[in-house]
N, C-alpha and C. Protein backbone atom coordinates (compact mmCIF):
# COMPACT_ATOMS: atom_id res chain seq x y z
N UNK A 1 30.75 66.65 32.19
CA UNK A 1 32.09 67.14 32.47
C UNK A 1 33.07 65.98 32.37
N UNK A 2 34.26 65.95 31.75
CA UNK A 2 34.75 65.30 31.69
C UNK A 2 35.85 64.64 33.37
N UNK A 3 36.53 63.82 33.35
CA UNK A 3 36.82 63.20 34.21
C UNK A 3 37.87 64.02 34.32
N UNK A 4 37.94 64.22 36.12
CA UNK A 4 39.27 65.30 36.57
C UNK A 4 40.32 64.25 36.84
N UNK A 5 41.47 64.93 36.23
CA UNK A 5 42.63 63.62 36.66
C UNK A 5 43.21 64.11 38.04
N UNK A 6 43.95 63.62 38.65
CA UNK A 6 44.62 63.84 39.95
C UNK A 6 46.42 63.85 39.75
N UNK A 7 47.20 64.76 39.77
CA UNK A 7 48.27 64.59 39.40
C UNK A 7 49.00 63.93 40.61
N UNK A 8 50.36 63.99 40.87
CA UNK A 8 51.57 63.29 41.37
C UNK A 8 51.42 63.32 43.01
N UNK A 9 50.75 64.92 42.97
CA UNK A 9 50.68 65.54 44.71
C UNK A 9 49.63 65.75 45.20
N UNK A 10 48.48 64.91 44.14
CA UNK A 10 46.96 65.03 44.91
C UNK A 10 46.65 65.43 44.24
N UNK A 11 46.59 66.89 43.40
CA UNK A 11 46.14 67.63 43.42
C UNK A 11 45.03 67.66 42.07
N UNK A 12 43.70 67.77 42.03
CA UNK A 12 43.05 67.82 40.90
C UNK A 12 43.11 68.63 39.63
N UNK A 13 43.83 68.30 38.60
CA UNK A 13 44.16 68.62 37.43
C UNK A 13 42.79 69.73 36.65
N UNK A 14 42.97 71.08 36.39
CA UNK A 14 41.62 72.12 35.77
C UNK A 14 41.21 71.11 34.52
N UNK A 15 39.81 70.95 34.67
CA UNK A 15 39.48 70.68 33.27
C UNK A 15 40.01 71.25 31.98
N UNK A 16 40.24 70.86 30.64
CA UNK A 16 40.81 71.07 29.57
C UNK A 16 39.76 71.81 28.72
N UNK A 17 38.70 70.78 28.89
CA UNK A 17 37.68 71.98 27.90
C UNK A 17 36.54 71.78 28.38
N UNK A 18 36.32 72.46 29.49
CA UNK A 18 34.86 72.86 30.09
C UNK A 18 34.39 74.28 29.66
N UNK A 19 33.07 74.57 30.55
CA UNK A 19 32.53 76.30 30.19
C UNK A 19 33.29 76.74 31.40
N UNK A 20 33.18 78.34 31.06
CA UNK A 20 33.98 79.31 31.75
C UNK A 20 33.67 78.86 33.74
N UNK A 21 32.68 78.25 34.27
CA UNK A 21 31.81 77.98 35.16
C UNK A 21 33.35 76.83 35.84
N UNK A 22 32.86 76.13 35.28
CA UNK A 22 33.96 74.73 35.36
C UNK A 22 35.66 75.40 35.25
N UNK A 23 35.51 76.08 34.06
CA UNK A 23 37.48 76.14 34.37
C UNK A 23 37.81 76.89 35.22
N UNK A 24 36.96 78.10 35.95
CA UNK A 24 37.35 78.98 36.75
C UNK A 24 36.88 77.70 38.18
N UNK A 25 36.36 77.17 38.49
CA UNK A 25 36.23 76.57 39.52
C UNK A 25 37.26 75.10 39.82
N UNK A 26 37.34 74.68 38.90
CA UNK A 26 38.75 74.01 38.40
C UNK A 26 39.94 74.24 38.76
N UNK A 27 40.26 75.43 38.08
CA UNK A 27 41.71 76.36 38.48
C UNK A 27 42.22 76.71 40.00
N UNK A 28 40.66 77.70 40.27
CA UNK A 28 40.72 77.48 41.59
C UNK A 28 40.95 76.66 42.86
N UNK A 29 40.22 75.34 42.43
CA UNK A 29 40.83 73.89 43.15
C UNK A 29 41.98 73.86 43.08
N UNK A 30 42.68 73.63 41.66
CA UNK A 30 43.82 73.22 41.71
C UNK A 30 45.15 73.75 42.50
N UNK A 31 44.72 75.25 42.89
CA UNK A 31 45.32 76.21 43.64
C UNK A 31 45.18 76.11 45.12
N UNK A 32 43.95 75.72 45.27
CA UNK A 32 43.99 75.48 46.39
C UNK A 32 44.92 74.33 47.06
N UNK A 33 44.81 73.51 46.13
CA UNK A 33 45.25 71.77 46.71
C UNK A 33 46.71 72.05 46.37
N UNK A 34 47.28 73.23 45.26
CA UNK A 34 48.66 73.46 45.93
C UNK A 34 49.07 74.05 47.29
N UNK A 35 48.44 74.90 47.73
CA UNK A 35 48.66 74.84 49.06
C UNK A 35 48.40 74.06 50.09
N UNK A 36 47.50 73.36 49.69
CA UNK A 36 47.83 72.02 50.80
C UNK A 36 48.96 71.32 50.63
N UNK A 37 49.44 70.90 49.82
CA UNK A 37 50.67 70.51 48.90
C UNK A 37 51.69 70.93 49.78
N UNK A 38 51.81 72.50 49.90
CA UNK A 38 53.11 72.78 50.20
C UNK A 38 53.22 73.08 51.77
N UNK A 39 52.19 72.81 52.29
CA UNK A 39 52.10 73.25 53.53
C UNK A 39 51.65 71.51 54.41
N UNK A 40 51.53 70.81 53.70
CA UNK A 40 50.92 69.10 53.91
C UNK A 40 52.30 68.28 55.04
N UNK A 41 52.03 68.34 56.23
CA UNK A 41 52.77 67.02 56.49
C UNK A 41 54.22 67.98 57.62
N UNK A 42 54.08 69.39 57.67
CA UNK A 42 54.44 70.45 58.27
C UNK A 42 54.34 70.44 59.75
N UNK A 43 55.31 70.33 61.07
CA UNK A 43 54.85 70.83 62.19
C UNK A 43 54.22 72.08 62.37
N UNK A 44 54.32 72.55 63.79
CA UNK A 44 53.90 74.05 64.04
C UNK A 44 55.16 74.69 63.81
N UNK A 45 55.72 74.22 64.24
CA UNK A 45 57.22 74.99 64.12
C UNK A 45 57.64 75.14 62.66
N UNK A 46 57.26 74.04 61.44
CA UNK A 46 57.73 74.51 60.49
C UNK A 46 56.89 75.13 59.47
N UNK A 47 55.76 75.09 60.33
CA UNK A 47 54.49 76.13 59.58
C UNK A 47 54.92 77.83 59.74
N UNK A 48 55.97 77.83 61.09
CA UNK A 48 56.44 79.19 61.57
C UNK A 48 57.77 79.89 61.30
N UNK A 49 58.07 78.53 60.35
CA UNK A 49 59.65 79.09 60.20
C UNK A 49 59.93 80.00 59.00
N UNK A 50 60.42 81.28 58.99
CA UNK A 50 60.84 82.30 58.23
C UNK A 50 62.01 82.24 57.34
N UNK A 51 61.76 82.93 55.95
CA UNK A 51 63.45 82.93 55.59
C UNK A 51 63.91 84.47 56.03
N UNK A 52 64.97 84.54 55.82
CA UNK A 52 65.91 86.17 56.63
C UNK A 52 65.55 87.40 56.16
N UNK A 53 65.11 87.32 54.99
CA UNK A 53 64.66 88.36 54.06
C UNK A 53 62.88 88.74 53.95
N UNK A 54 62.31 87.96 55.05
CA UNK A 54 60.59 88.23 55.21
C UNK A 54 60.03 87.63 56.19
N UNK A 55 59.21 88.25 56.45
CA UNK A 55 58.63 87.62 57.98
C UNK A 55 57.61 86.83 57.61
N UNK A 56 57.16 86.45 56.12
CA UNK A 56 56.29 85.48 55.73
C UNK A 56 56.66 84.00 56.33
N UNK A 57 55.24 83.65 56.28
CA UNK A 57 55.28 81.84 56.69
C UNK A 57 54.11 81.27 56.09
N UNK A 58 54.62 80.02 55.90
CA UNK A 58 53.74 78.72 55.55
C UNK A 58 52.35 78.70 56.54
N UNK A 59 52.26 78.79 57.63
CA UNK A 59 51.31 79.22 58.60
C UNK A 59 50.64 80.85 58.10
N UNK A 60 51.60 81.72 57.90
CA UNK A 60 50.91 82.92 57.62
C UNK A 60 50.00 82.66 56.93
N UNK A 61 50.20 81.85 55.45
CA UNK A 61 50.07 81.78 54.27
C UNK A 61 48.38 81.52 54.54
N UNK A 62 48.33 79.78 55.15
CA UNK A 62 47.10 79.20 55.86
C UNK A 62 46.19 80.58 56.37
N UNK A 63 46.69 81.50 57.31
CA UNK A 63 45.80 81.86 58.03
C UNK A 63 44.97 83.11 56.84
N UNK A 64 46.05 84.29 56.01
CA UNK A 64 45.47 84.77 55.12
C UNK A 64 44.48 84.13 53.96
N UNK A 65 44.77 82.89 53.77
CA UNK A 65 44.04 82.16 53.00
C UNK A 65 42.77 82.06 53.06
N UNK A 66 42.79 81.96 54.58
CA UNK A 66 41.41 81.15 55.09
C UNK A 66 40.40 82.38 55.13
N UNK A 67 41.08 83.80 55.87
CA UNK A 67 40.53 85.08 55.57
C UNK A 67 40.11 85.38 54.45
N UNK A 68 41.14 85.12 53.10
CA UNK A 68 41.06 85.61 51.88
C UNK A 68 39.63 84.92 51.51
N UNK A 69 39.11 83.54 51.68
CA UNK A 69 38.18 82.76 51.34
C UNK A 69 36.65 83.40 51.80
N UNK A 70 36.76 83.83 52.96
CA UNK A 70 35.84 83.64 53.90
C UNK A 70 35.79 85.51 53.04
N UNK A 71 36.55 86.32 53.09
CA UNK A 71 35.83 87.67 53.00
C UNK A 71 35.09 87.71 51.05
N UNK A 72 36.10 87.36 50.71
CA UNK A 72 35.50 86.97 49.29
C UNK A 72 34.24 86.66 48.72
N UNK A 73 34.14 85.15 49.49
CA UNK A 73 33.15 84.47 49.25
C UNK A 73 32.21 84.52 50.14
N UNK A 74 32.33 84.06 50.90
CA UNK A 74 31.02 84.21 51.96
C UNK A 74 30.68 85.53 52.29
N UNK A 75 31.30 86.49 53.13
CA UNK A 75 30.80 88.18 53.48
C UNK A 75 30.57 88.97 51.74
N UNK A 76 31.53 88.92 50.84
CA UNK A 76 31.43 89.30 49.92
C UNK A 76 29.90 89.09 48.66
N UNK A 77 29.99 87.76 47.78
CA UNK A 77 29.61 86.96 47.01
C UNK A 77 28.04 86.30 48.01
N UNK A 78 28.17 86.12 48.82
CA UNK A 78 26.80 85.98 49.71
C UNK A 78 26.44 86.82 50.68
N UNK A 79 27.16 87.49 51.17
CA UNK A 79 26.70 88.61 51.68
C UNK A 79 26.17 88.31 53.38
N UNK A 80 27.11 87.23 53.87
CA UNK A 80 26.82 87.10 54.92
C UNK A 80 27.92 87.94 55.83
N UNK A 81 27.53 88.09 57.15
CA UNK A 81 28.19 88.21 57.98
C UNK A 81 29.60 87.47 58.03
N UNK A 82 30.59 88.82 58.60
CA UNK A 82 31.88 87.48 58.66
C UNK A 82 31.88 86.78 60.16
N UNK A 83 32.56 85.25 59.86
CA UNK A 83 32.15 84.08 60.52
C UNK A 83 33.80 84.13 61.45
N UNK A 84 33.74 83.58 62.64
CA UNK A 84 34.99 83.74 63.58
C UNK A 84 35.85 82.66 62.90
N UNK A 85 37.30 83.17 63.10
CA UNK A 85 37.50 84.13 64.41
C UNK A 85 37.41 85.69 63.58
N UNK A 86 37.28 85.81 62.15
CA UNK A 86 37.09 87.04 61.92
C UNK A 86 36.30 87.87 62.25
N UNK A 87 35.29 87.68 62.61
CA UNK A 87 33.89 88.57 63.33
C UNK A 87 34.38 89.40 64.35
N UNK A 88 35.64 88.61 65.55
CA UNK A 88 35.66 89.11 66.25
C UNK A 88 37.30 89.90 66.35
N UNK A 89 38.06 89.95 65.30
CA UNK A 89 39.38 90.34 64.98
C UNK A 89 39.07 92.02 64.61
N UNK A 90 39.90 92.86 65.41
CA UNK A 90 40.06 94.22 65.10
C UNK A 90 41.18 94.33 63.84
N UNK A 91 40.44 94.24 63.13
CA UNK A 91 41.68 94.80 62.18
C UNK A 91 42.23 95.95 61.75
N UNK A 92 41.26 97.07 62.37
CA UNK A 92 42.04 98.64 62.62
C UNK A 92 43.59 98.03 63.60
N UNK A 93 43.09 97.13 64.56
CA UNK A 93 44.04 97.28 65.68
C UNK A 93 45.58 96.64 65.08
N UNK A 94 45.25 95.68 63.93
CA UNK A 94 45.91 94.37 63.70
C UNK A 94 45.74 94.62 61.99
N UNK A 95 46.48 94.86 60.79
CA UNK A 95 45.74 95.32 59.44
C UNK A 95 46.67 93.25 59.03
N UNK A 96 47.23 93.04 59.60
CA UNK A 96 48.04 91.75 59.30
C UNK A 96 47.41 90.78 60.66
N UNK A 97 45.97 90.55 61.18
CA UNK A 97 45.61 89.68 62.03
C UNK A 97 45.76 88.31 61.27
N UNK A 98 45.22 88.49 59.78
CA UNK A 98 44.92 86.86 58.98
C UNK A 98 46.68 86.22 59.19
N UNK A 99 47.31 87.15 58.88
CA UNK A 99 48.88 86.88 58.89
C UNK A 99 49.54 85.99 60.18
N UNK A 100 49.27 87.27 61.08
CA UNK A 100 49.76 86.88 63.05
C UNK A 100 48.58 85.39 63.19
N UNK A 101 47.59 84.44 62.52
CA UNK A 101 47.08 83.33 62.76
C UNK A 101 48.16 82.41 62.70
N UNK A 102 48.73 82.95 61.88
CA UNK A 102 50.35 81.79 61.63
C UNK A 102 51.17 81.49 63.06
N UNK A 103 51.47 82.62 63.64
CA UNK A 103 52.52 82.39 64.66
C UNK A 103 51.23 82.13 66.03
N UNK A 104 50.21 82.25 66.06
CA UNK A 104 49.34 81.81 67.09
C UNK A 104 48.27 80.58 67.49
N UNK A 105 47.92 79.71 66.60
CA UNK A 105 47.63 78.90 66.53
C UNK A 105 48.19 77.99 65.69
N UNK A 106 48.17 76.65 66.45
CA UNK A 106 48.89 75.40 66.51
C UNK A 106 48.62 75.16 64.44
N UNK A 107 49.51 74.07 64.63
CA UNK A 107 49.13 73.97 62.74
C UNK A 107 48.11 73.15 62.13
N UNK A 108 47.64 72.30 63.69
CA UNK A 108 46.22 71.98 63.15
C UNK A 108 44.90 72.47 63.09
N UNK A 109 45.01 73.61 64.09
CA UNK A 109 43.96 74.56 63.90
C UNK A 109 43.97 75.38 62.47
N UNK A 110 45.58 75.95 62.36
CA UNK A 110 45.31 76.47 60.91
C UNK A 110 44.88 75.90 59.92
N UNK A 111 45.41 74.72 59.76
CA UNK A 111 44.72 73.74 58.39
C UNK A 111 43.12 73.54 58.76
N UNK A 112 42.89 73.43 59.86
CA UNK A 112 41.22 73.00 59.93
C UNK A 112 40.78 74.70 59.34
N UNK A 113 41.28 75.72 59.77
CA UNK A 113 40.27 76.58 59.39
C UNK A 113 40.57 77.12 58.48
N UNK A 114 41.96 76.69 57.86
CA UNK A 114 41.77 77.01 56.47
C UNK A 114 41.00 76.41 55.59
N UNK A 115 40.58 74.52 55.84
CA UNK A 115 39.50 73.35 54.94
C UNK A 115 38.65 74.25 55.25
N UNK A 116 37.83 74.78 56.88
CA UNK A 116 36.49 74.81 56.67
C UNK A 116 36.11 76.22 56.21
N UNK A 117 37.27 77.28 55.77
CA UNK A 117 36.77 78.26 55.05
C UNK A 117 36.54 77.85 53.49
N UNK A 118 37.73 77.18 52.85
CA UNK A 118 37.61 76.80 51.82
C UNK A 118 36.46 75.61 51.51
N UNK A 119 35.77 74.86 52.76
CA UNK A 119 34.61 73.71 52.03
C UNK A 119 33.61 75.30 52.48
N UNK A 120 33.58 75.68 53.14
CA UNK A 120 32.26 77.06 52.76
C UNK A 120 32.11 77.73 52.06
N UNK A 121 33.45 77.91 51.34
CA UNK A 121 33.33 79.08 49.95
C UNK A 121 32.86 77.85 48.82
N UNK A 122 33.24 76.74 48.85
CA UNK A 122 32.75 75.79 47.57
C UNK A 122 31.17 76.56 47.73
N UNK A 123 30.51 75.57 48.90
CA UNK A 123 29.24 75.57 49.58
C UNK A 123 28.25 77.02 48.58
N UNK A 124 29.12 78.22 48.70
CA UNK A 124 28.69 79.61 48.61
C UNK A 124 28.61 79.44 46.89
N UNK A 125 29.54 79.57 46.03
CA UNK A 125 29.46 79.17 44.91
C UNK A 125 28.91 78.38 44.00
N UNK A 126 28.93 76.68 45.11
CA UNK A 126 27.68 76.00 43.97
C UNK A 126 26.40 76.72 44.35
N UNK A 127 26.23 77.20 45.34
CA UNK A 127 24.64 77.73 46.07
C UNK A 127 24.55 79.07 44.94
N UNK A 128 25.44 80.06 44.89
CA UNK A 128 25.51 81.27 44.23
C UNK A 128 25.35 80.23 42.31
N UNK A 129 26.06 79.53 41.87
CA UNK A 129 25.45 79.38 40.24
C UNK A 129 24.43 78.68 40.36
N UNK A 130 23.78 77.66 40.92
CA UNK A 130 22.57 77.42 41.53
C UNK A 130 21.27 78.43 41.20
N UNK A 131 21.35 79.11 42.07
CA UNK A 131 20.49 80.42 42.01
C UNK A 131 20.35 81.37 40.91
N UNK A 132 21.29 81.52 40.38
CA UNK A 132 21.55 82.70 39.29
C UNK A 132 21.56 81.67 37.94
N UNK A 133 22.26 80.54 37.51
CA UNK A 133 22.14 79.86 36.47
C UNK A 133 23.06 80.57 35.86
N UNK A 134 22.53 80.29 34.71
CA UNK A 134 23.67 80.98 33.63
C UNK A 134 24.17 82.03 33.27
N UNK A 135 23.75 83.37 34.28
CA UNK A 135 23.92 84.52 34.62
C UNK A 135 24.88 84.99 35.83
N UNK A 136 25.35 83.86 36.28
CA UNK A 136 25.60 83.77 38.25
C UNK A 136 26.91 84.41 37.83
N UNK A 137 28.20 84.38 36.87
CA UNK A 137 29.42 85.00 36.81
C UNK A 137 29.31 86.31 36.48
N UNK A 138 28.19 87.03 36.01
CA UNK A 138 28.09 88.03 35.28
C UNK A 138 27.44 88.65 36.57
N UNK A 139 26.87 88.14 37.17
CA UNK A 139 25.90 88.77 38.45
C UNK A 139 27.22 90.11 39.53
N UNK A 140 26.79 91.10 39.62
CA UNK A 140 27.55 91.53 40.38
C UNK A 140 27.28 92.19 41.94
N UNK A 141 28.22 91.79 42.86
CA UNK A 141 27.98 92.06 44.57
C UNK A 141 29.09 93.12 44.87
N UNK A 142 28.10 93.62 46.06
CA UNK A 142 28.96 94.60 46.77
C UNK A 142 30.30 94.38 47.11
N UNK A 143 31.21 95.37 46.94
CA UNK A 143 32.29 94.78 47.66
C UNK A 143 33.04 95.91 48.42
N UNK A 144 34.34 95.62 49.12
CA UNK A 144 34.66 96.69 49.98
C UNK A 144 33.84 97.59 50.86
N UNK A 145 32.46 97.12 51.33
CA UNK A 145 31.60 97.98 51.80
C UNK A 145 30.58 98.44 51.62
N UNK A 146 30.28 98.22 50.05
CA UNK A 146 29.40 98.84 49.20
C UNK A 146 30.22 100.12 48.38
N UNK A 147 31.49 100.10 48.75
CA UNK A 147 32.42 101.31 47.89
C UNK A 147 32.25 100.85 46.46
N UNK A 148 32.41 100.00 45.82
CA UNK A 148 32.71 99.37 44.21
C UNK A 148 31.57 97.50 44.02
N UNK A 149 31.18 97.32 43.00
CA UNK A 149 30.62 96.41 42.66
C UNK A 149 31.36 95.74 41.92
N UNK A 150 31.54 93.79 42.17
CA UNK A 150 32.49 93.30 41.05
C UNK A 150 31.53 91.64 41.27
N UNK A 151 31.65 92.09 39.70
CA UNK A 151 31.24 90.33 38.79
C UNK A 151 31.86 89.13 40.17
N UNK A 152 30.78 88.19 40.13
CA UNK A 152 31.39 87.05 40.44
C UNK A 152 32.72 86.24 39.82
N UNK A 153 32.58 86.65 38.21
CA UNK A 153 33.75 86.23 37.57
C UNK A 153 34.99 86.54 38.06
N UNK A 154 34.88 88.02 38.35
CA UNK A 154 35.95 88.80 38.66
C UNK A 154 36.26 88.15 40.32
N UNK A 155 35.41 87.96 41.03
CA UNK A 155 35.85 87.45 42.45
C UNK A 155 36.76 86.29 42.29
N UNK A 156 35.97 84.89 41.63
CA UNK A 156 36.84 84.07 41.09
C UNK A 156 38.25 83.75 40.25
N UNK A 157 38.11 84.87 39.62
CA UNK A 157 39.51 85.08 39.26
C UNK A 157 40.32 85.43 40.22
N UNK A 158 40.22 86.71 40.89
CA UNK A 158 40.72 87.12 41.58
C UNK A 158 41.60 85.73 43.01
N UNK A 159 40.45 84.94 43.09
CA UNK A 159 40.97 84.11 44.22
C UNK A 159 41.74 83.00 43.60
N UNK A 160 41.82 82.63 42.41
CA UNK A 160 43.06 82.04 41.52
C UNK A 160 44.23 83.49 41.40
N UNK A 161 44.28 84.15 41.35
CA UNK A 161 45.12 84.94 41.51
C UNK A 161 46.17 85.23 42.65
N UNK A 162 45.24 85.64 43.82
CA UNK A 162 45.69 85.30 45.06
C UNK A 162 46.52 84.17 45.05
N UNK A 163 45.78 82.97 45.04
CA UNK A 163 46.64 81.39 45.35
C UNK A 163 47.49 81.12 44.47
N UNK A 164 47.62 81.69 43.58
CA UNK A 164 48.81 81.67 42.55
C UNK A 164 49.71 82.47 42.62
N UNK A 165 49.32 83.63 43.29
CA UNK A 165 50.83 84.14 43.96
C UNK A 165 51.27 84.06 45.04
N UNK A 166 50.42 83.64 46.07
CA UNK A 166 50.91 82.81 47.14
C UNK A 166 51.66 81.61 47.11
N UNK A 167 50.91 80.79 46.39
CA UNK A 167 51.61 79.50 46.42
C UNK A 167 53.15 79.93 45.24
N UNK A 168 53.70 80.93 44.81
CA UNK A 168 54.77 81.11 44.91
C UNK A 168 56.00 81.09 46.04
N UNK A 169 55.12 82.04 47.02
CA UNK A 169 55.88 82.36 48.15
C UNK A 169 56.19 81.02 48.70
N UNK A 170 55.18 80.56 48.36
CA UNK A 170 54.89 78.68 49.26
C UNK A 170 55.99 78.23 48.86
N UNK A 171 56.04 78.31 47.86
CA UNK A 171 57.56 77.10 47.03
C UNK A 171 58.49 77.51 47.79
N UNK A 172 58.68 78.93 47.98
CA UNK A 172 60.32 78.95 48.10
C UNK A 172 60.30 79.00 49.62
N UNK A 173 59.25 79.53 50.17
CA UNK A 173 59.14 78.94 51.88
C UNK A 173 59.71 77.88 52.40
N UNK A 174 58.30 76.25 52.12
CA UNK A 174 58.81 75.11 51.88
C UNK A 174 60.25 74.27 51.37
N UNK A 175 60.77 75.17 50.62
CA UNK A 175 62.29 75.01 50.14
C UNK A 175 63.09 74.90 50.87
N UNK A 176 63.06 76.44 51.95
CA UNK A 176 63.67 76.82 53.09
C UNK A 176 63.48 75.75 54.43
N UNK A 177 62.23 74.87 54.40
CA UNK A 177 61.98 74.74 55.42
C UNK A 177 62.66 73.45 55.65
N UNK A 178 62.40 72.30 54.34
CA UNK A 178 62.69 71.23 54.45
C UNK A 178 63.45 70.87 52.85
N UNK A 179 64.12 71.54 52.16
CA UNK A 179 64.28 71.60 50.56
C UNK A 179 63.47 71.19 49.95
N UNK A 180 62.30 70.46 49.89
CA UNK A 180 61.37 69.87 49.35
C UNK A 180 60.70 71.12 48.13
N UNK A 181 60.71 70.42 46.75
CA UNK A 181 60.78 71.36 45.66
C UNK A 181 59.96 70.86 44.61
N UNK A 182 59.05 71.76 43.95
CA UNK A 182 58.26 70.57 42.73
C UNK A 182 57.09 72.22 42.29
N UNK A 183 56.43 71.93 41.09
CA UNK A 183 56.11 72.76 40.99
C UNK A 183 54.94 73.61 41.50
C-alpha cells in the first residue's frame, strides 16, 4: 500500500490507487478525522451551541456518530450485542437518544466515546476482512433485525456517507461557533 499522506488538519489523505478494501477504508478514515477536525479543541458549551434554524450540535453530531459506528459495525457487521450506553438507552422512549448525548455529557466523554466506538468498528472490520478474505465486502449480514440483508460494501459505504453529510452540518456548525472555516 502505498504511503498515506496527512494533510493540513491531521487528517489522513484516501489512498489514490488501492483495491476497493483500502479505498473504502481510507475514505472512511478520512471522514472520520474530519470530524475530529471540526469538533477538535471545542468546550462543552461549544460542543452545545446551536444555530437558530436547528437544534443540531457539534456534540449531537459526536454522540450520533458514535451510535452510528457501534450499530453498523459492531451489532450489525459482527453481530454482537449493542455495547453501553446503548444497550441500555430506550429508544422507543427517546428515537433522538444518540442526539440528546450532546446536551448530556461533558465533551470529553463525548469524544472518548465517540474514539472508542470508532477504534472498535476499525477492530470489527480488520477482524471481518481477516476472516472472509477476499470475499469479506461481498459477504452479506443481517440488518435492521433480520428485516433486509446488506453487503459489507454497502455498510461501508454507507458510513462514508453518513460522515460526509454530517461533517457538512459540522462546517457550518463550527462556523457558527467560532468562524473557523476550511474544507
Amino acid at each position: 500500500m502505498a504511503e498515506q499522506q496527512i494533510d493540513d488538519e491531521g487528517r489522513p489523505e484516501p489512498i489514490l490507487a488501492g483495491d476497493e478494501v483500502v479505498t473504502l477504508v481510507t475514505f472512511l478514515d478520512y471522514q472520520r478525522a474530519t470530524l475530529e477536525w471540526k469538533t477538535r479543541g471545542l468546550t462543552t458549551e461549544q460542543l452545545r451551541q446551536r444555530i437558530p434554524s436547528s437544534a443540531m450540535t457539534l456534540g449531537g453530531l459526536l454522540g450520533h456518530l458514535a451510535w452510528v459506528e457501534s450499530f453498523w459495525l459492531e451489532e450489525t457487521v459482527a453481530g454482537q450485542p449493542a455495547p453501553e450506553p446503548w444497550g441500555s438507552i430506550d429508544f422507543e422512549a427517546d428515537d433522538d437518544a444518540d442526539w440528546t448525548l450532546g446536551v448530556t455529557l461533558e465533551g470529553d466523554e463525548l469524544r472518548s466515546l465517540w474514539v472508542a466506538n470508532v477504534e472498535r468498528s476499525r477492530a470489527v472490520v480488520e477482524g471481518f476482512i481477516e476472516q472472509h478474505g477476499a470475499d469479506a465486502l461481498g459477504t452479506t449480514v443481517a440488518a435492521w433485525g433480520g428485516r433486509e440483508h446488506v453487503a459489507v460494501r454497502w455498510v461501508l459505504t454507507h458510513m462514508i456517507e453518513e460522515y460526509a453529510r454530517h461533517n457538512g452540518h459540522a462546517d457550518i456548525l463550527r462556523e457558527a461557533v467560532d468562524g473557523e472555516t476550511g474544507e
